[in-house]
Protein backbone atom coordinates (compact mmCIF):
# COMPACT_ATOMS: atom_id res chain seq x y z
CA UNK A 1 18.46 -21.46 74.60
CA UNK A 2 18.83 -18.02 74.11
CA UNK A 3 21.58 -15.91 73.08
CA UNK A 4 22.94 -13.76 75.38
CA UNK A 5 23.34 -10.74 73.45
CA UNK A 6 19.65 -10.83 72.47
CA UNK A 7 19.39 -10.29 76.28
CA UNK A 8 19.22 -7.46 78.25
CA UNK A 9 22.56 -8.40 80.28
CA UNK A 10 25.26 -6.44 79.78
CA UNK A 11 29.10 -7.89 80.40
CA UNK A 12 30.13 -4.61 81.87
CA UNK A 13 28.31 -1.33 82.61
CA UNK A 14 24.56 -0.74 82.43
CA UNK A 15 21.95 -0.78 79.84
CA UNK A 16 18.67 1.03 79.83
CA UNK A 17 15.54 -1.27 78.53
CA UNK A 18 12.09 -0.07 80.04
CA UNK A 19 9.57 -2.10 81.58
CA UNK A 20 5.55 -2.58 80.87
CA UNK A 21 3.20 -3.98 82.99
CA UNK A 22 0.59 -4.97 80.50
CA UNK A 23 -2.61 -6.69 80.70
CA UNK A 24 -2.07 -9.01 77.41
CA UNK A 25 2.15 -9.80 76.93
CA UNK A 26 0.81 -11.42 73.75
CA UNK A 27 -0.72 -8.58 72.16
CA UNK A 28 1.93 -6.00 73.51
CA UNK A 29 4.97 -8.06 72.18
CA UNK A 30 2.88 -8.17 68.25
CA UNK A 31 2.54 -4.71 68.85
CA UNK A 32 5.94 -3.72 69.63
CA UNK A 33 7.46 -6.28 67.24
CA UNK A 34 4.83 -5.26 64.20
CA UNK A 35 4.89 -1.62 64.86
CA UNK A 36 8.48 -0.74 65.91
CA UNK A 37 9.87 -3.46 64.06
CA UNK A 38 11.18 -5.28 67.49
CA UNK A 39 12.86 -8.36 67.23
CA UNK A 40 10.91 -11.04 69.79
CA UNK A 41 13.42 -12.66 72.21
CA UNK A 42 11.01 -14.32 74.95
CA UNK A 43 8.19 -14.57 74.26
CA UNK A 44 6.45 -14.85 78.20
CA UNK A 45 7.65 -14.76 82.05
CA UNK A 46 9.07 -12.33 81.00
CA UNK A 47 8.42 -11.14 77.53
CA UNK A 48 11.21 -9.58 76.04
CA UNK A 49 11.05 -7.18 72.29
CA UNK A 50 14.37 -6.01 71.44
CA UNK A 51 13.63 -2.44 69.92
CA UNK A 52 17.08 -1.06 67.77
CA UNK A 53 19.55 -0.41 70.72
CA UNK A 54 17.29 -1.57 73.68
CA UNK A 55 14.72 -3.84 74.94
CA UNK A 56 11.08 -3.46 76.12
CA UNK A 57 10.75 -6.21 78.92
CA UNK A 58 6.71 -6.91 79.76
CA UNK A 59 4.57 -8.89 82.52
CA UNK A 60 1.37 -8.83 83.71
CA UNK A 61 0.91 -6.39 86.71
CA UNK A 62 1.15 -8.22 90.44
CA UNK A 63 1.25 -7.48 93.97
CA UNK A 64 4.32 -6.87 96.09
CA UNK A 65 7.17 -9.34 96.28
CA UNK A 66 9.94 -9.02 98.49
CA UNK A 67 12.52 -6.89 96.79
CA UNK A 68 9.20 -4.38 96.40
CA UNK A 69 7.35 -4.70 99.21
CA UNK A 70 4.15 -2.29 99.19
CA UNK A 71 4.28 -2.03 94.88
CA UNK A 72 1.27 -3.08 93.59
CA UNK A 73 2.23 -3.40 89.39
CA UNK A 74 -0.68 -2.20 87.09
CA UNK A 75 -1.91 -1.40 83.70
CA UNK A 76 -3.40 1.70 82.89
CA UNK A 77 -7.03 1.97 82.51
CA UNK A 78 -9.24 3.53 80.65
CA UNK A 79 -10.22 5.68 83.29
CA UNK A 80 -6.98 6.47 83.70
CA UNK A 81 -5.10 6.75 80.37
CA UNK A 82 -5.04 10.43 79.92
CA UNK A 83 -3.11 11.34 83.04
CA UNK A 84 0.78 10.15 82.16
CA UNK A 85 3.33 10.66 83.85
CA UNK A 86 6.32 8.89 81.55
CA UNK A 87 6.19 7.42 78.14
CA UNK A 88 8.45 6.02 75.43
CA UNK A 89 10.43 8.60 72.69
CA UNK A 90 10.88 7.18 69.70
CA UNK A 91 13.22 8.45 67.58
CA UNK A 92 13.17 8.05 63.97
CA UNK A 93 14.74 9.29 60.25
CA UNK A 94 11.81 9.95 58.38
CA UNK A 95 8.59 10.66 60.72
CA UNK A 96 6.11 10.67 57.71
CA UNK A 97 7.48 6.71 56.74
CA UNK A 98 7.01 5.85 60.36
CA UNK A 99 3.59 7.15 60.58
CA UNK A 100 2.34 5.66 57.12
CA UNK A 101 3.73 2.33 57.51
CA UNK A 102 2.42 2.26 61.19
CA UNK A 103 -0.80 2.98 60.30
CA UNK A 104 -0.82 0.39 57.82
CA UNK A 105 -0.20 -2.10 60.48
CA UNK A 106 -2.63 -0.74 62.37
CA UNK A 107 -1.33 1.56 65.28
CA UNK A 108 -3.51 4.46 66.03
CA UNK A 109 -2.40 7.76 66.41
CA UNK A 110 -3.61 10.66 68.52
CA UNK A 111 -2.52 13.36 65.52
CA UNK A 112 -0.82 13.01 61.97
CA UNK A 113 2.89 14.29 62.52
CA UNK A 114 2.90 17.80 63.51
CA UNK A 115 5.79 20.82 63.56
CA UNK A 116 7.00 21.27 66.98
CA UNK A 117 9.55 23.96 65.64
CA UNK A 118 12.71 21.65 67.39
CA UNK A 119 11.01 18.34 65.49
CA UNK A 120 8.17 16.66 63.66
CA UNK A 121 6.12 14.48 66.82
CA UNK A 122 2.91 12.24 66.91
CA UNK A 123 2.22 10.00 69.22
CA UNK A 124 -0.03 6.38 69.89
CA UNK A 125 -0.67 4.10 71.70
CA UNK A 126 -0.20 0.58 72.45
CA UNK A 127 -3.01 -2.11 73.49
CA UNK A 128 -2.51 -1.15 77.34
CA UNK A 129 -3.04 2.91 76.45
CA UNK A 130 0.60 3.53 77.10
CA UNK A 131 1.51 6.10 74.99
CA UNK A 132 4.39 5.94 72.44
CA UNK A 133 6.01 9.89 71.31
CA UNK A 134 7.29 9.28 68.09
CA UNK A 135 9.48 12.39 66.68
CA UNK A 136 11.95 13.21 64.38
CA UNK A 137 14.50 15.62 64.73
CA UNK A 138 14.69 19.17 62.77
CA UNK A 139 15.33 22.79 63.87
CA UNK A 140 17.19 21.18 66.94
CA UNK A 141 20.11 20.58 64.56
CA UNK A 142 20.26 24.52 63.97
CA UNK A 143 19.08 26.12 67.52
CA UNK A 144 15.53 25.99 67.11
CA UNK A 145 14.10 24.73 69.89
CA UNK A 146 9.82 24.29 70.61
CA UNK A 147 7.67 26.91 72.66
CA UNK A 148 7.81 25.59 76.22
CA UNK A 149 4.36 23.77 77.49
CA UNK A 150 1.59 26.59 77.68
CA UNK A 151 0.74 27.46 81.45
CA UNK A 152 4.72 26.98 82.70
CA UNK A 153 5.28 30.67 82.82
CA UNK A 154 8.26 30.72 80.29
């Protein structure tokens, strides 16, 4: 049996875990165990990684069911993986740690750690493409904030 507060199910108020529909549960729960150093609570139906102060809950993708009727659940795809339109923030103490001991257990990275101005951020992916920001925070603690996105007009 498991415990409940190793359980996404709060007594009183909400919690925020986030959801993955994933092609492999297997491989995403290593991955999010290995590299974020996740704690694995079930392992399948769903599976369940319980990340520092939340959870990452995954299942294969499916067709609709009756409290979301016309929701079709899916992976990304290859095809598809470079168009996002949400992702995971990671924050962490010491970015450059992160990023070496992450790459040592094998997560890929689209950049090494780069200045942002507000923080150090790199990001990766996991085995279904989803991508992962993983940042650090710096000139935010004095006022500096990053350049906003180029092409936004600001």
């Amino acid at each position: 049996m498991t415990n409940r507060n190793d359980l996404p199910a709060p007594e009183q108020g909400l919690i925020l875990p986030h959801f993955l529909t994933v092609r492999d549960v297997a491989a995403s729960r290593r991955c999010y165990a290995d590299i974020l150093g996740g704690e694995i609570v079930l392992e399948e139906n769903p599976g369940i990684v319980k990340v520092a102060n939340s959870w990452i809950i995954m299942n294969p993708g499916g067709g609709p069911t009756p409290d979301k009727p016309g929701v079709t659940l899916a992976p990304p795809t290859p095809e598809n993986r470079d168009t996002v339109s949400s992702f995971m923030n990671v924050r962490v103490a010491d970015i450059a740690a992160f990023h070496a001991d992450a790459t040592a257990k094998g997560a890929e990275f689209l950049t090494e750690p780069l200045d942002r101005k507000a923080e150090l951020r790199c990001y990766l992916r996991d085995p279904d493409g989803y991508l992962i920001e993983v940042g650090q925070t710096t000139g935010m603690l004095e006022g500096v904030f990053a350049d906003p996105p180029a092409g936004t007009g600001q």
